[in-house]
Protein backbone atom coordinates (compact mmCIF):
# COMPACT_ATOMS: atom_id res chain seq x y z
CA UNK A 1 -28.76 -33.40 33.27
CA UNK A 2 -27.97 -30.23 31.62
CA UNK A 3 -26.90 -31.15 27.64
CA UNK A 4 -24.98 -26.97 27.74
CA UNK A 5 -25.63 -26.43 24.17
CA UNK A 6 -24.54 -29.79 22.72
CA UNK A 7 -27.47 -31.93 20.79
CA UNK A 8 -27.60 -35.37 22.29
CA UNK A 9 -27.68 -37.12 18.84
CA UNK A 10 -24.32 -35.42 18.32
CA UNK A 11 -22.97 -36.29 21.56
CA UNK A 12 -23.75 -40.15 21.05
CA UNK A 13 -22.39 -39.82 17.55
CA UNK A 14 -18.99 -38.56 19.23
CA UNK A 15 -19.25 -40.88 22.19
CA UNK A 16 -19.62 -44.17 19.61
CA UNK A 17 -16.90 -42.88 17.52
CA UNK A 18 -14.78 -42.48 20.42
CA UNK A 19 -15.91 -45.24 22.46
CA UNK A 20 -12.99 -48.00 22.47
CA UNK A 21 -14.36 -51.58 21.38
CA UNK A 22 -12.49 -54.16 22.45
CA UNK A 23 -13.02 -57.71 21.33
CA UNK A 24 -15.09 -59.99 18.82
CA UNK A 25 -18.69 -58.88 17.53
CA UNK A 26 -21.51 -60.92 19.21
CA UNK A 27 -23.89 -63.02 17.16
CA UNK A 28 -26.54 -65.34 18.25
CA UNK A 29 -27.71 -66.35 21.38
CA UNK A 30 -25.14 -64.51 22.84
CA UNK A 31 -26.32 -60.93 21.17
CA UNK A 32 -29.63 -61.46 22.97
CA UNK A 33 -27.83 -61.50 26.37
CA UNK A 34 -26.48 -58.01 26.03
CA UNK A 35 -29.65 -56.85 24.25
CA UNK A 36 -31.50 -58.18 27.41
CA UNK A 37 -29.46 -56.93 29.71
CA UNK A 38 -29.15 -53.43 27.92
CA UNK A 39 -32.76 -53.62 27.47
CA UNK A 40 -33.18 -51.24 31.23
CA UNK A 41 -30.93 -48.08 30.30
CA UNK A 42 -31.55 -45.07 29.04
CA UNK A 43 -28.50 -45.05 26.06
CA UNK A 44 -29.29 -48.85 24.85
CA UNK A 45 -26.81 -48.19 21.88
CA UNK A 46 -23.94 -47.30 23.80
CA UNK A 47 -24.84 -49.90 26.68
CA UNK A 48 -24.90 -52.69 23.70
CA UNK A 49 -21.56 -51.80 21.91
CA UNK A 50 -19.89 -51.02 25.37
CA UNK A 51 -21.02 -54.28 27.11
CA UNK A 52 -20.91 -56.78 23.75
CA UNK A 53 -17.60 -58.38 24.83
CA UNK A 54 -18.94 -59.23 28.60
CA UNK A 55 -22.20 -61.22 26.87
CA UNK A 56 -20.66 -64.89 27.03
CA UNK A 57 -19.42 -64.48 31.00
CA UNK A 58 -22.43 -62.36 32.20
CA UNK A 59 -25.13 -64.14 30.42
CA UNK A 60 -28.23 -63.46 32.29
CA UNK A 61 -26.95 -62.75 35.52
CA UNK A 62 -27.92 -59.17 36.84
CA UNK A 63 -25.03 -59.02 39.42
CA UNK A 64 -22.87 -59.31 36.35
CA UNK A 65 -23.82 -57.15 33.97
CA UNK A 66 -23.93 -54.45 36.66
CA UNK A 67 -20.15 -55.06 37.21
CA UNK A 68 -19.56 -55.25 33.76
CA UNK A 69 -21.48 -51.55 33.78
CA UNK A 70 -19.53 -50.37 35.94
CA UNK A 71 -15.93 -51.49 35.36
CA UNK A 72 -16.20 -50.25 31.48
CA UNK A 73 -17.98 -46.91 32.54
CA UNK A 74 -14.89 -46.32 35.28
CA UNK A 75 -12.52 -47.19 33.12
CA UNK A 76 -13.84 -44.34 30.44
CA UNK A 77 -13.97 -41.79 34.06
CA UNK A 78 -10.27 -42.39 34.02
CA UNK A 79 -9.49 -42.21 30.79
CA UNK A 80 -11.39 -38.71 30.96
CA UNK A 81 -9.98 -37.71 34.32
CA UNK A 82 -6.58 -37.90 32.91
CA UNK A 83 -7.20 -35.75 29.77
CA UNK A 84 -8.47 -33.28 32.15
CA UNK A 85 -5.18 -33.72 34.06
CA UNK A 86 -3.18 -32.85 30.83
CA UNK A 87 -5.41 -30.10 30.11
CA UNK A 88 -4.53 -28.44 33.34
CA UNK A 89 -1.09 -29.21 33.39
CA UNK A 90 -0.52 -28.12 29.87
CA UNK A 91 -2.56 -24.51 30.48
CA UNK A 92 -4.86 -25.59 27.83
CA UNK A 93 -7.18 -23.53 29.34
CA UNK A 94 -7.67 -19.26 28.88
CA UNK A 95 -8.77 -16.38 31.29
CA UNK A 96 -9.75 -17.25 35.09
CA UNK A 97 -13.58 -18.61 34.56
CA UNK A 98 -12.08 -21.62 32.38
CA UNK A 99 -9.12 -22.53 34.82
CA UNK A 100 -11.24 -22.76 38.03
CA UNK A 101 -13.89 -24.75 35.60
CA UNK A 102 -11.56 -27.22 34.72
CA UNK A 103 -10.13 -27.32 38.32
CA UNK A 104 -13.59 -27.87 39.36
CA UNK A 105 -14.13 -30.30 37.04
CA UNK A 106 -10.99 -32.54 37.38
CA UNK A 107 -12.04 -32.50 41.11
CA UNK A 108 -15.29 -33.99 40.46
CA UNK A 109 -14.30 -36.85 38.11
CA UNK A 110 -11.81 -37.61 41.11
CA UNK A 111 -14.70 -37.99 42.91
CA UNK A 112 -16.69 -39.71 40.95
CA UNK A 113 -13.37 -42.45 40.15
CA UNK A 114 -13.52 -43.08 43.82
CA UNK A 115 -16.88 -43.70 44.12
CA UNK A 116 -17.32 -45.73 41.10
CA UNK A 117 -14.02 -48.14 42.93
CA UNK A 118 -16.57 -48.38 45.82
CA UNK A 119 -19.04 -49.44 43.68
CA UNK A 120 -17.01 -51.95 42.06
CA UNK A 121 -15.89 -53.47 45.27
CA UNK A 122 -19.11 -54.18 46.61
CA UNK A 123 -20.23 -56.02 42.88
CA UNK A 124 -16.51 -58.08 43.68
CA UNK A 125 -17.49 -59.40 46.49
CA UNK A 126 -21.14 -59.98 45.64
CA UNK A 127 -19.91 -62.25 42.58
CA UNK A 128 -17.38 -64.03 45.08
CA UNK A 129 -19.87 -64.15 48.07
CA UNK A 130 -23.19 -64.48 45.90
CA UNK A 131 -25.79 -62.30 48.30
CA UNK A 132 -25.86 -58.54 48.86
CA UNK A 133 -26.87 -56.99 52.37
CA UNK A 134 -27.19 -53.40 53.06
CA UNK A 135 -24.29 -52.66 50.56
CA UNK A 136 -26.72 -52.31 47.82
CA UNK A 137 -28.03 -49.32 49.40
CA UNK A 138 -24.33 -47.84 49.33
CA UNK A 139 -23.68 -49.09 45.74
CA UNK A 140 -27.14 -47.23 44.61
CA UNK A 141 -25.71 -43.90 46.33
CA UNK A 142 -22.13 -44.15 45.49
CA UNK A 143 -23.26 -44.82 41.40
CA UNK A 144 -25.59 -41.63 41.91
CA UNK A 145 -23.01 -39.58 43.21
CA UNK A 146 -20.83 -40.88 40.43
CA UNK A 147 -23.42 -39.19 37.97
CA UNK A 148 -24.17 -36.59 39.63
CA UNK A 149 -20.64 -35.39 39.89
CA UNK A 150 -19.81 -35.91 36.49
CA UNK A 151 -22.81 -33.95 35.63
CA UNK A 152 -21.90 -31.18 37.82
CA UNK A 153 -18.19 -30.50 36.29
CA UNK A 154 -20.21 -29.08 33.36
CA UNK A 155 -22.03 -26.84 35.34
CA UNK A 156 -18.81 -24.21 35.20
CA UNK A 157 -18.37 -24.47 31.71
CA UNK A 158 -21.81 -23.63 30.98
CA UNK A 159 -22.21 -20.67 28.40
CA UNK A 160 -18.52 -21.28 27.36
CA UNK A 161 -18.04 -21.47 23.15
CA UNK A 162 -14.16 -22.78 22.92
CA UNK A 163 -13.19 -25.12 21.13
CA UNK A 164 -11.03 -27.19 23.84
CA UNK A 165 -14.45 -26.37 26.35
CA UNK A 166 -16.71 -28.07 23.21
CA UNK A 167 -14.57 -31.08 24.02
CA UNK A 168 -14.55 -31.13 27.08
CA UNK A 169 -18.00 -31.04 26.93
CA UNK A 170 -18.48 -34.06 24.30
CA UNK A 171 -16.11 -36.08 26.42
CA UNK A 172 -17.77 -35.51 29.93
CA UNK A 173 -21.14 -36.22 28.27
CA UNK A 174 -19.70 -39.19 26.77
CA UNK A 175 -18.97 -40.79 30.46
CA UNK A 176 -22.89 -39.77 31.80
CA UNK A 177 -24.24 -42.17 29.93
CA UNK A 178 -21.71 -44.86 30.11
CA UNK A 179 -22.27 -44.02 34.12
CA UNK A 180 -25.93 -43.69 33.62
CA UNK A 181 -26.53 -46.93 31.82
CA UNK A 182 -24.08 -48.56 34.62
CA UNK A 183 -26.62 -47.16 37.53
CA UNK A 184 -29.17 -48.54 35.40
CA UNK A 185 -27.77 -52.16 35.56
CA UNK A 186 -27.29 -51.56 39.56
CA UNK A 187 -31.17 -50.70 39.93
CA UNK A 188 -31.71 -53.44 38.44
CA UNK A 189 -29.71 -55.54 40.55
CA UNK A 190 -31.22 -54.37 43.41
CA UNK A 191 -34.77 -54.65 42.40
CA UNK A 192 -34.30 -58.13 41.34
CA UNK A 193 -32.44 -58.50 45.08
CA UNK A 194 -35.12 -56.70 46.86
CA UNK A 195 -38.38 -56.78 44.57
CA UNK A 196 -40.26 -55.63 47.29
């Protein structure tokens, strides 16, 4: 993943400023449950604070915390996917190389929403049904995809100094590792599936 001239310390300092957090603080047995779970991902920080509130109900249950992974980092993909809407739709963005960027961009994170509803259907049903089949090859794919095409909408703004392209940056980079961390928690699903 290609960090375009952003630091990643300063990235994670936006994302955790940013990051919504919804709910009571942890404490206790119930901290080391999220801590555990967290334990597999590359942004631990993020994947604590963002999964904290999902630490009594997921406990130490893989299938779980991988839904829990996903539904927050989809939710952010949204939440992102619509400011890039309004960006568009308000002309936020100057000269040619910046429109089709952001064009290209909103296109991916449409992509990347649907896959990461894919992903979240097979973890539904899993949780209802309590084995996975083949679908865990599909969930591993579709959460890639996810990532990678999040990853790729910066590709077009790469080299790009404005200000509204420095946010777009922060808040794209923001939803990698919310996405990352959430393919994380599906790889480990599937190992502890298929430990073979």
């Amino acid at each position: 993943m290609r960090l375009a001239g952003v630091s990643v310390s300063l990235a994670l300092l936006v994302l955790l400023a940013v990051l919504p957090f919804k709910g009571r603080p942890v404490s206790g047995h119930i901290d080391r449950y999220v801590q555990e779970a967290c334990r597999v991902t590359r942004y631990q920080d993020i994947c604590i604070r963002s999964l904290a509130p999902f630490s009594n109900s997921a406990r130490r249950s893989p299938s779980w915390w991988a839904r829990a992974g996903v539904s927050v980092a989809l939710k952010e993909v949204k939440a992102v996917a619509q400011y890039l809407e309004k960006s568009k739709r308000d002309g936020q963005m100057h000269g040619r190389r910046q429109r089709m960027a952001l064009s290209d961009c909103t296109e991916c994170f449409q992509d990347s929403i649907d896959n990461l509803h894919r992903c979240l259907g097979i973890l539904r049903d899993l949780t209802k049904k309590g084995q996975l089949g083949s679908e865990i090859n599909d969930l591993i794919t579709w959460m890639s995809a996810a990532l990678t095409n999040e990853d790729t909408c910066l590709d077009g703004f790469e080299g790009q100094k404005a200000k509204q392209v420095k946010l777009i940056r922060q808040k794209v980079l923001g939803v990698t590792y919310l996405t990352s961390n959430a393919l994380a928690l599906a790889n480990k699903l599937a190992n502890t599936m298929n430990p073979n």
